[in-house]
ModelCIF file with pLDDT and N, C-alpha, C, O atoms, coordinates in Angstrom:
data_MODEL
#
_entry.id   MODEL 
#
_entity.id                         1 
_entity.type                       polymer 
_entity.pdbx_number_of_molecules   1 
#
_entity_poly.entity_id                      1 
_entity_poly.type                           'polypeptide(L)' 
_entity_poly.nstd_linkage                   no 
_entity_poly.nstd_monomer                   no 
_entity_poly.pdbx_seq_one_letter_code       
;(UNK)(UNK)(UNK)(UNK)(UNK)(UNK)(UNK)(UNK)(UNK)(UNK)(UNK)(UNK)(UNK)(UNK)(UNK)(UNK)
(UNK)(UNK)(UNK)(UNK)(UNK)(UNK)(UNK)(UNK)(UNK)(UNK)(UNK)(UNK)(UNK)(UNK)(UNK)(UNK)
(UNK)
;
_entity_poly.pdbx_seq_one_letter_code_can   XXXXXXXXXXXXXXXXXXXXXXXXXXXXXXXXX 
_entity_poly.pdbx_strand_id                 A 
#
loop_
_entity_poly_seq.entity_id 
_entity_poly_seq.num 
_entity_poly_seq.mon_id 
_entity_poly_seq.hetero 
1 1  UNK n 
1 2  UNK n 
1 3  UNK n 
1 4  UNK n 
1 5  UNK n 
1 6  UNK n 
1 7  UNK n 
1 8  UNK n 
1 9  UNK n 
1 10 UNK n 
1 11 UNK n 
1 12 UNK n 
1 13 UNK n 
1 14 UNK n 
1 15 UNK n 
1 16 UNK n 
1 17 UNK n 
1 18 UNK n 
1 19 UNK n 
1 20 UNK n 
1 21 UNK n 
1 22 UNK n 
1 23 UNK n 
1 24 UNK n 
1 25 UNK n 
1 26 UNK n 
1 27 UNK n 
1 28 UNK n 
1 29 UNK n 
1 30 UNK n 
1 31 UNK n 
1 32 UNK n 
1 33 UNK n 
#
_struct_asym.id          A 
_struct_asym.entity_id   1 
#
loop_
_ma_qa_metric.id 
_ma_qa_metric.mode 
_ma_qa_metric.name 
_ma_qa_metric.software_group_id 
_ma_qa_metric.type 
1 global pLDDT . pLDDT 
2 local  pLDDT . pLDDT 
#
_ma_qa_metric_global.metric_id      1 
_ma_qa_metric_global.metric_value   90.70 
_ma_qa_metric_global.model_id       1 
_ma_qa_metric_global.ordinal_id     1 
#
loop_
_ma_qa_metric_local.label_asym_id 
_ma_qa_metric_local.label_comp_id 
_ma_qa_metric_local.label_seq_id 
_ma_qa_metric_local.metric_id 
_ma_qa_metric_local.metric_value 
_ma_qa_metric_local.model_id 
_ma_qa_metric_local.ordinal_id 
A UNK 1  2 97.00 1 1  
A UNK 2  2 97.00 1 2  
A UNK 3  2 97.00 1 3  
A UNK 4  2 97.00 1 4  
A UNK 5  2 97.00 1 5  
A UNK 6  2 97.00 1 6  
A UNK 7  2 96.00 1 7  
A UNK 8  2 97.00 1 8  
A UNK 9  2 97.00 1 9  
A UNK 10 2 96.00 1 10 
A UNK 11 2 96.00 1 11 
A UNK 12 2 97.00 1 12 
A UNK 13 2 98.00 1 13 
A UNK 14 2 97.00 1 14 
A UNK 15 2 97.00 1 15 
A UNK 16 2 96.00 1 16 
A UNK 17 2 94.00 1 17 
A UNK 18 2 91.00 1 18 
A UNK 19 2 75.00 1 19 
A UNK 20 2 69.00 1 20 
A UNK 21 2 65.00 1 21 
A UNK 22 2 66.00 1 22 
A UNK 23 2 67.00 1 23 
A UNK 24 2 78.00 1 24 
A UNK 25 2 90.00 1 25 
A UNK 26 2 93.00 1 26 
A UNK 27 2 95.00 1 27 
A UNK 28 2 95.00 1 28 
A UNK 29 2 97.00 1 29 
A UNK 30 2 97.00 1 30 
A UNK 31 2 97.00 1 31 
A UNK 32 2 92.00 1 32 
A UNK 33 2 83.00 1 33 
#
loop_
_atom_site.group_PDB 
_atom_site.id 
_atom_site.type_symbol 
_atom_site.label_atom_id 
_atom_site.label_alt_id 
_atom_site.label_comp_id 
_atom_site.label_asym_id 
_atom_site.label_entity_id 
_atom_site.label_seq_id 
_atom_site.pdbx_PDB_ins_code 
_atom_site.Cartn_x 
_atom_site.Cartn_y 
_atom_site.Cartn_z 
_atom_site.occupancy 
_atom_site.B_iso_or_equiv 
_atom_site.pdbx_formal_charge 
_atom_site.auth_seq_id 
_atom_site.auth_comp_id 
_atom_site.auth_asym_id 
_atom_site.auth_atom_id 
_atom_site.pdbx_PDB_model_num 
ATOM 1   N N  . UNK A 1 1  ? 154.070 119.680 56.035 1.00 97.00 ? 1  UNK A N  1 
ATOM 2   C CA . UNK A 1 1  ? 153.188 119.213 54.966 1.00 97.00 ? 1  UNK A CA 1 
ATOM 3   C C  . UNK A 1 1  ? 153.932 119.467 53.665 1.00 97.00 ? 1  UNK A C  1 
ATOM 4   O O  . UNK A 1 1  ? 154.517 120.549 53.695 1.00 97.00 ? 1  UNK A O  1 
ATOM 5   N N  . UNK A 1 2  ? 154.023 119.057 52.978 1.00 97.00 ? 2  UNK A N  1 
ATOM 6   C CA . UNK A 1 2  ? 155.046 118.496 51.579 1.00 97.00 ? 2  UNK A CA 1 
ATOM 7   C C  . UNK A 1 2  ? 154.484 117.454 50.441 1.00 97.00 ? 2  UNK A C  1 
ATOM 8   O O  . UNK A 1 2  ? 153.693 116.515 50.529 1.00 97.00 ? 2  UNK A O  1 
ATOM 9   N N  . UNK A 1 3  ? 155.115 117.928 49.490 1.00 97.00 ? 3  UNK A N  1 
ATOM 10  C CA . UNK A 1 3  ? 154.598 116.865 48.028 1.00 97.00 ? 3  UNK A CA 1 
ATOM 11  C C  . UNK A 1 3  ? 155.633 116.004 47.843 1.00 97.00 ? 3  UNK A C  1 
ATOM 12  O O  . UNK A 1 3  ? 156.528 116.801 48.125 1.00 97.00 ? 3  UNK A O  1 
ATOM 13  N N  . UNK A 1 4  ? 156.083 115.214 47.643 1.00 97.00 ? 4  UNK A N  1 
ATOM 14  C CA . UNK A 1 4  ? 156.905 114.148 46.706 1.00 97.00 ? 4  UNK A CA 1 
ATOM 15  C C  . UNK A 1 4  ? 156.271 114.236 45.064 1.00 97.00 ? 4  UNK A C  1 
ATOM 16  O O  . UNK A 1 4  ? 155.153 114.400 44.576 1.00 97.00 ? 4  UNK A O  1 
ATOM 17  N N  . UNK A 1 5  ? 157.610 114.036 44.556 1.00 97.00 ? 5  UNK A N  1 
ATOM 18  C CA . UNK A 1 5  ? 157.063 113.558 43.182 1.00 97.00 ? 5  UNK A CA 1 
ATOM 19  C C  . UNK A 1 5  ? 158.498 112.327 42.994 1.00 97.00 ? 5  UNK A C  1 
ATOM 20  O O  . UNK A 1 5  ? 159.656 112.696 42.796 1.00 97.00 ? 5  UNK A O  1 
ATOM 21  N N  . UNK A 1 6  ? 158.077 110.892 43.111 1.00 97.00 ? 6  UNK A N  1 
ATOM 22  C CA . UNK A 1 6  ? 159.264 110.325 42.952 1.00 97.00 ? 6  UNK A CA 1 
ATOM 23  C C  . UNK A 1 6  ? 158.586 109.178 41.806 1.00 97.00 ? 6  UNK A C  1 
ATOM 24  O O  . UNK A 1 6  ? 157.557 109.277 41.136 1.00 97.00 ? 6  UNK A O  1 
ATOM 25  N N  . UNK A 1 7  ? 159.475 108.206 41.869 1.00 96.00 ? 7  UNK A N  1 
ATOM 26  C CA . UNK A 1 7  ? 158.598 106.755 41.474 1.00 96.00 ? 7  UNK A CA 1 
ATOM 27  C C  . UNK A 1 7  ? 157.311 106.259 42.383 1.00 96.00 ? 7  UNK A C  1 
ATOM 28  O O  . UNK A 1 7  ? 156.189 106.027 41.932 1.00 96.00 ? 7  UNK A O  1 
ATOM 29  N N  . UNK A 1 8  ? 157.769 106.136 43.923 1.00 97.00 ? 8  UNK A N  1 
ATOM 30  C CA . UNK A 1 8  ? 156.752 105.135 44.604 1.00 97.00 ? 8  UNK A CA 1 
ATOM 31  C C  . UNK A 1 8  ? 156.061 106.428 45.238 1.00 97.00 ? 8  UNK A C  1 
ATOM 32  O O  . UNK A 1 8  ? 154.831 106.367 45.257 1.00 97.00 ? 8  UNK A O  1 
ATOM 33  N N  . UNK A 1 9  ? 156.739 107.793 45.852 1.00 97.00 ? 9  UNK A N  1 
ATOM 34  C CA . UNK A 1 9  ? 156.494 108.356 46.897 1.00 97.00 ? 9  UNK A CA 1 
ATOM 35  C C  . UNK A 1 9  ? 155.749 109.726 45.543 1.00 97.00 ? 9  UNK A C  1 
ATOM 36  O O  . UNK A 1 9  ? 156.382 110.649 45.031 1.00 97.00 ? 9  UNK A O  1 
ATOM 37  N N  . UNK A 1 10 ? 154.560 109.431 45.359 1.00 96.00 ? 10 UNK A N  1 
ATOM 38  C CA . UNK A 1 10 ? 153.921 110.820 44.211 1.00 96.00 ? 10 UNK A CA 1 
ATOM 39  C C  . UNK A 1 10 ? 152.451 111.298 45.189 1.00 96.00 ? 10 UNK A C  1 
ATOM 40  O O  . UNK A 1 10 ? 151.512 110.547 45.453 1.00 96.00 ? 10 UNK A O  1 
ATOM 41  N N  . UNK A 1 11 ? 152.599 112.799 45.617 1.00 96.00 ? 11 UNK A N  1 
ATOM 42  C CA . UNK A 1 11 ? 151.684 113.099 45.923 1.00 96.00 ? 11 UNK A CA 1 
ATOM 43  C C  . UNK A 1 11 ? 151.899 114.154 47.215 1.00 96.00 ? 11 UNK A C  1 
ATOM 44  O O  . UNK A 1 11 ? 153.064 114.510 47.387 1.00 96.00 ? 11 UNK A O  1 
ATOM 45  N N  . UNK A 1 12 ? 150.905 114.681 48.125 1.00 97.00 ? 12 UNK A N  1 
ATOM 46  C CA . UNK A 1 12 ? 150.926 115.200 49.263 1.00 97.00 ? 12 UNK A CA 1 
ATOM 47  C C  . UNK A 1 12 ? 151.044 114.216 50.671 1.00 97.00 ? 12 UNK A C  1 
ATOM 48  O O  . UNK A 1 12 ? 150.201 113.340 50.862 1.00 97.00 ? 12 UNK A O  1 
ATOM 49  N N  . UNK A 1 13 ? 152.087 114.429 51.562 1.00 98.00 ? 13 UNK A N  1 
ATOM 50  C CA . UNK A 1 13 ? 152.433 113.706 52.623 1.00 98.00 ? 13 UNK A CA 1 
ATOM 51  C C  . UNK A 1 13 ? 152.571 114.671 53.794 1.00 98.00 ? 13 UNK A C  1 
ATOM 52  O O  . UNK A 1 13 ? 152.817 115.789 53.343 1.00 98.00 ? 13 UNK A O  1 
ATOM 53  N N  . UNK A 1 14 ? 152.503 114.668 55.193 1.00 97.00 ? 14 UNK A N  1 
ATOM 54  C CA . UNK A 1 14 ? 152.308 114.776 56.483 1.00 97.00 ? 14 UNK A CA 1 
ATOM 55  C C  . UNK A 1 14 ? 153.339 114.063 57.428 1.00 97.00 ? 14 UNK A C  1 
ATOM 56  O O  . UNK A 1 14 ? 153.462 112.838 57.390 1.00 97.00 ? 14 UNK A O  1 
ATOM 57  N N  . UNK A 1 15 ? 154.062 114.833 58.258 1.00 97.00 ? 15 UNK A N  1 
ATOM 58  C CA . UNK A 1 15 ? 155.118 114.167 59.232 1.00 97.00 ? 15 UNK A CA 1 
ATOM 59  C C  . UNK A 1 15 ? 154.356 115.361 60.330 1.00 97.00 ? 15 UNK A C  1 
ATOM 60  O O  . UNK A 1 15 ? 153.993 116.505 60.054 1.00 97.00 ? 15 UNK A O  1 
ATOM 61  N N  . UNK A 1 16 ? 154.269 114.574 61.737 1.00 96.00 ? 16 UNK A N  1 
ATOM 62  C CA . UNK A 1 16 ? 153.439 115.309 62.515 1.00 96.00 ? 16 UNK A CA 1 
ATOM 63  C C  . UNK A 1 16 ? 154.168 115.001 63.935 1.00 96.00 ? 16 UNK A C  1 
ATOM 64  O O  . UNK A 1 16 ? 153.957 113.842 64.290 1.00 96.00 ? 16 UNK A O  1 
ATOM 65  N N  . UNK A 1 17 ? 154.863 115.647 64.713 1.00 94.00 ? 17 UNK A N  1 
ATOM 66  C CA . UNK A 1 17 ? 155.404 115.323 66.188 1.00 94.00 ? 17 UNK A CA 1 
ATOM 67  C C  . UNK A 1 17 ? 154.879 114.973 66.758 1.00 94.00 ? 17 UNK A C  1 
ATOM 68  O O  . UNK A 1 17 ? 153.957 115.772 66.922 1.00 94.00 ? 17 UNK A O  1 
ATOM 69  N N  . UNK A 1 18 ? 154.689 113.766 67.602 1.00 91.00 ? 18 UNK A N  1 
ATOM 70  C CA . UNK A 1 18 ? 154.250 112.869 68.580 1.00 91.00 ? 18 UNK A CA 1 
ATOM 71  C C  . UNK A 1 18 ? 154.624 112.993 69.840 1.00 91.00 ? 18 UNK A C  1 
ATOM 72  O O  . UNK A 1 18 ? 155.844 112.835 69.890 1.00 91.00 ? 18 UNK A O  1 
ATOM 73  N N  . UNK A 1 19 ? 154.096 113.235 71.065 1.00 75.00 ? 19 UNK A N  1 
ATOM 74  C CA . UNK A 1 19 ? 154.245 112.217 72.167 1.00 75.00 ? 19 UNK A CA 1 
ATOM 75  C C  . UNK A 1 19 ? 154.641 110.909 72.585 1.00 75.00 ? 19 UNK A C  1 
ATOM 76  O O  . UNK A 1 19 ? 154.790 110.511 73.740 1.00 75.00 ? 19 UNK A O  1 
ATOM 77  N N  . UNK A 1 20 ? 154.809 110.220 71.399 1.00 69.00 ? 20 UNK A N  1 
ATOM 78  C CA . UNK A 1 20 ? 154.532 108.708 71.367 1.00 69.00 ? 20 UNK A CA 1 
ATOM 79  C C  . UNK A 1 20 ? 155.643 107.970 72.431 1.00 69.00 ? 20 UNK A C  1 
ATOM 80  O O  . UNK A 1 20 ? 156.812 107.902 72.052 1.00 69.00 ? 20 UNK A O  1 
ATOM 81  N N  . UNK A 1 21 ? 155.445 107.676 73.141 1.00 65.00 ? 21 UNK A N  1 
ATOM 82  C CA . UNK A 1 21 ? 156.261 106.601 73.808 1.00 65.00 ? 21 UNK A CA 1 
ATOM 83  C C  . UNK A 1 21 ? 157.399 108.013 74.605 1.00 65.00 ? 21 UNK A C  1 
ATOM 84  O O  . UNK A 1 21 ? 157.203 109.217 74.445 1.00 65.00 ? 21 UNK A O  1 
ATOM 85  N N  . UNK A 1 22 ? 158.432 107.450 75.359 1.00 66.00 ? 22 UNK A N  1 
ATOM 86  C CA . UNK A 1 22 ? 159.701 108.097 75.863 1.00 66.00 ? 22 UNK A CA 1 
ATOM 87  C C  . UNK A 1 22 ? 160.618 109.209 74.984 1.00 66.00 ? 22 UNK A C  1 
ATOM 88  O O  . UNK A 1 22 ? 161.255 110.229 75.244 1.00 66.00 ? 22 UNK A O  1 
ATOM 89  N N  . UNK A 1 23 ? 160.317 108.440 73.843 1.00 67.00 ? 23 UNK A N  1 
ATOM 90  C CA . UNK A 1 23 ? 161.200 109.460 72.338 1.00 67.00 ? 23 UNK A CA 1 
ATOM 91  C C  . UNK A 1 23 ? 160.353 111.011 72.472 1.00 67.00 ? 23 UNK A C  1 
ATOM 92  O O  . UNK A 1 23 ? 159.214 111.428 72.683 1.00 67.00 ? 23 UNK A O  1 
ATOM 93  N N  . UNK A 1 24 ? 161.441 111.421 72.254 1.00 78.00 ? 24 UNK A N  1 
ATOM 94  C CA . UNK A 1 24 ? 161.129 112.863 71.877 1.00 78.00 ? 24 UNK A CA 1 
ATOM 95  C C  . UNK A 1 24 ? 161.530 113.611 70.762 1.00 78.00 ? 24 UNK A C  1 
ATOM 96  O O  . UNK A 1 24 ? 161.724 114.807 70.544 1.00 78.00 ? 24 UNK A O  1 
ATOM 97  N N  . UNK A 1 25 ? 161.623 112.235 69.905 1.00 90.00 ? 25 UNK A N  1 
ATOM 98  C CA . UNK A 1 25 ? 161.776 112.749 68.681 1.00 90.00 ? 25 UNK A CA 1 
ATOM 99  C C  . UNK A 1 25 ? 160.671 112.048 67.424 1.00 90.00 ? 25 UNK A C  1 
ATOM 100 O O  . UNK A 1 25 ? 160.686 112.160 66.198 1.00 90.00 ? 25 UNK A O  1 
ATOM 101 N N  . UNK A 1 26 ? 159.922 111.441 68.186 1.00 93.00 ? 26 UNK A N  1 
ATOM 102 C CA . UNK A 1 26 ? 158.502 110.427 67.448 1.00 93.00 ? 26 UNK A CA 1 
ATOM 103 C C  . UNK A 1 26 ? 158.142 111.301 66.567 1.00 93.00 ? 26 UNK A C  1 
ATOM 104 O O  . UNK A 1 26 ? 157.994 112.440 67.010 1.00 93.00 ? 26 UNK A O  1 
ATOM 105 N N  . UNK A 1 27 ? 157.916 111.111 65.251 1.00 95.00 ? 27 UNK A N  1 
ATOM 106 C CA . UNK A 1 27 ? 156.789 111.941 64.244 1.00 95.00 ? 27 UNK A CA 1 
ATOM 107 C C  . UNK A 1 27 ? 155.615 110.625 64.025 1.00 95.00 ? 27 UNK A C  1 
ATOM 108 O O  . UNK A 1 27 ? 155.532 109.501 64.519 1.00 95.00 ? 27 UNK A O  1 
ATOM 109 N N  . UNK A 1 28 ? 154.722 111.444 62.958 1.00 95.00 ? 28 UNK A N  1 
ATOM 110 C CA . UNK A 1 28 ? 153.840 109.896 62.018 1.00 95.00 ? 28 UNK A CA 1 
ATOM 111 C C  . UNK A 1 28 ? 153.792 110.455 60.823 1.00 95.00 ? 28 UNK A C  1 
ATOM 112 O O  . UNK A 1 28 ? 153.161 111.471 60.530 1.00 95.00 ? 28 UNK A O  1 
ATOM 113 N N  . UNK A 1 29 ? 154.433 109.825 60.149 1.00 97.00 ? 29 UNK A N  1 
ATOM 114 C CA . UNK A 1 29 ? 154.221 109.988 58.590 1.00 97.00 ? 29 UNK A CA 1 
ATOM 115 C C  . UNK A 1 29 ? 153.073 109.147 57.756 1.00 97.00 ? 29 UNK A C  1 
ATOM 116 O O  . UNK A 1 29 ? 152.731 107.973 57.615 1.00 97.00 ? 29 UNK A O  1 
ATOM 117 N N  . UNK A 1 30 ? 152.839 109.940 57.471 1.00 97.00 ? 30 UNK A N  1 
ATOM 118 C CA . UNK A 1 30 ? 151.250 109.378 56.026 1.00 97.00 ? 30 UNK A CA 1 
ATOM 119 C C  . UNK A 1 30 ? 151.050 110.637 54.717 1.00 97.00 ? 30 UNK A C  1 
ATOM 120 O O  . UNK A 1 30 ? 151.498 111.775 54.578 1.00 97.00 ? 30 UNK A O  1 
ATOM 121 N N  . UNK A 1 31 ? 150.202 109.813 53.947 1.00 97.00 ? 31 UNK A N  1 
ATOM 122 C CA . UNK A 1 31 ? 150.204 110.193 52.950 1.00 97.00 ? 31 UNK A CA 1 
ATOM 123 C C  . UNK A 1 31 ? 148.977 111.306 53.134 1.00 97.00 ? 31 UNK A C  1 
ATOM 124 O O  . UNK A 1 31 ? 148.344 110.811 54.067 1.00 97.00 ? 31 UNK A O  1 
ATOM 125 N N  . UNK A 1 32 ? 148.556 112.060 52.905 1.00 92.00 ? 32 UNK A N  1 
ATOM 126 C CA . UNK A 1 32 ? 147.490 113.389 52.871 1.00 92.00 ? 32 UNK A CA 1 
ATOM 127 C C  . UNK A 1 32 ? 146.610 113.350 51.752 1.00 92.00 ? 32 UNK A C  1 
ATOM 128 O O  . UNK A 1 32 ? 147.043 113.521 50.613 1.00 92.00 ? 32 UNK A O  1 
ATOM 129 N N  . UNK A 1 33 ? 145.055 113.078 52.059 1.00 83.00 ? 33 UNK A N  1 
ATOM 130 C CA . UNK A 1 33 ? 143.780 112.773 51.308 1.00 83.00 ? 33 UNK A CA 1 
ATOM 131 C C  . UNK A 1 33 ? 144.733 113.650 49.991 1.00 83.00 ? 33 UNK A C  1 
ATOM 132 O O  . UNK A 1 33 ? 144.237 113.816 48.877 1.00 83.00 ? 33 UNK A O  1 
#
């Protein structure tokens, strides 16, 4: 869990490890209320 402060990327963001598919390296990135 992390802030950006850039031009496009301003605010609190989320990268979260997945299961997703065969990869075992899947995250999901989004932005955080």
């Amino acid at each position: 869990v992390f802030s950006l402060s850039g031009e496009k990327m301003k605010g609190k963001f989320v990268l979260v490890k997945t299961n997703f598919g065969k990869a075992k390296n899947s995250w999901l990135f989004f932005k955080k209320k």
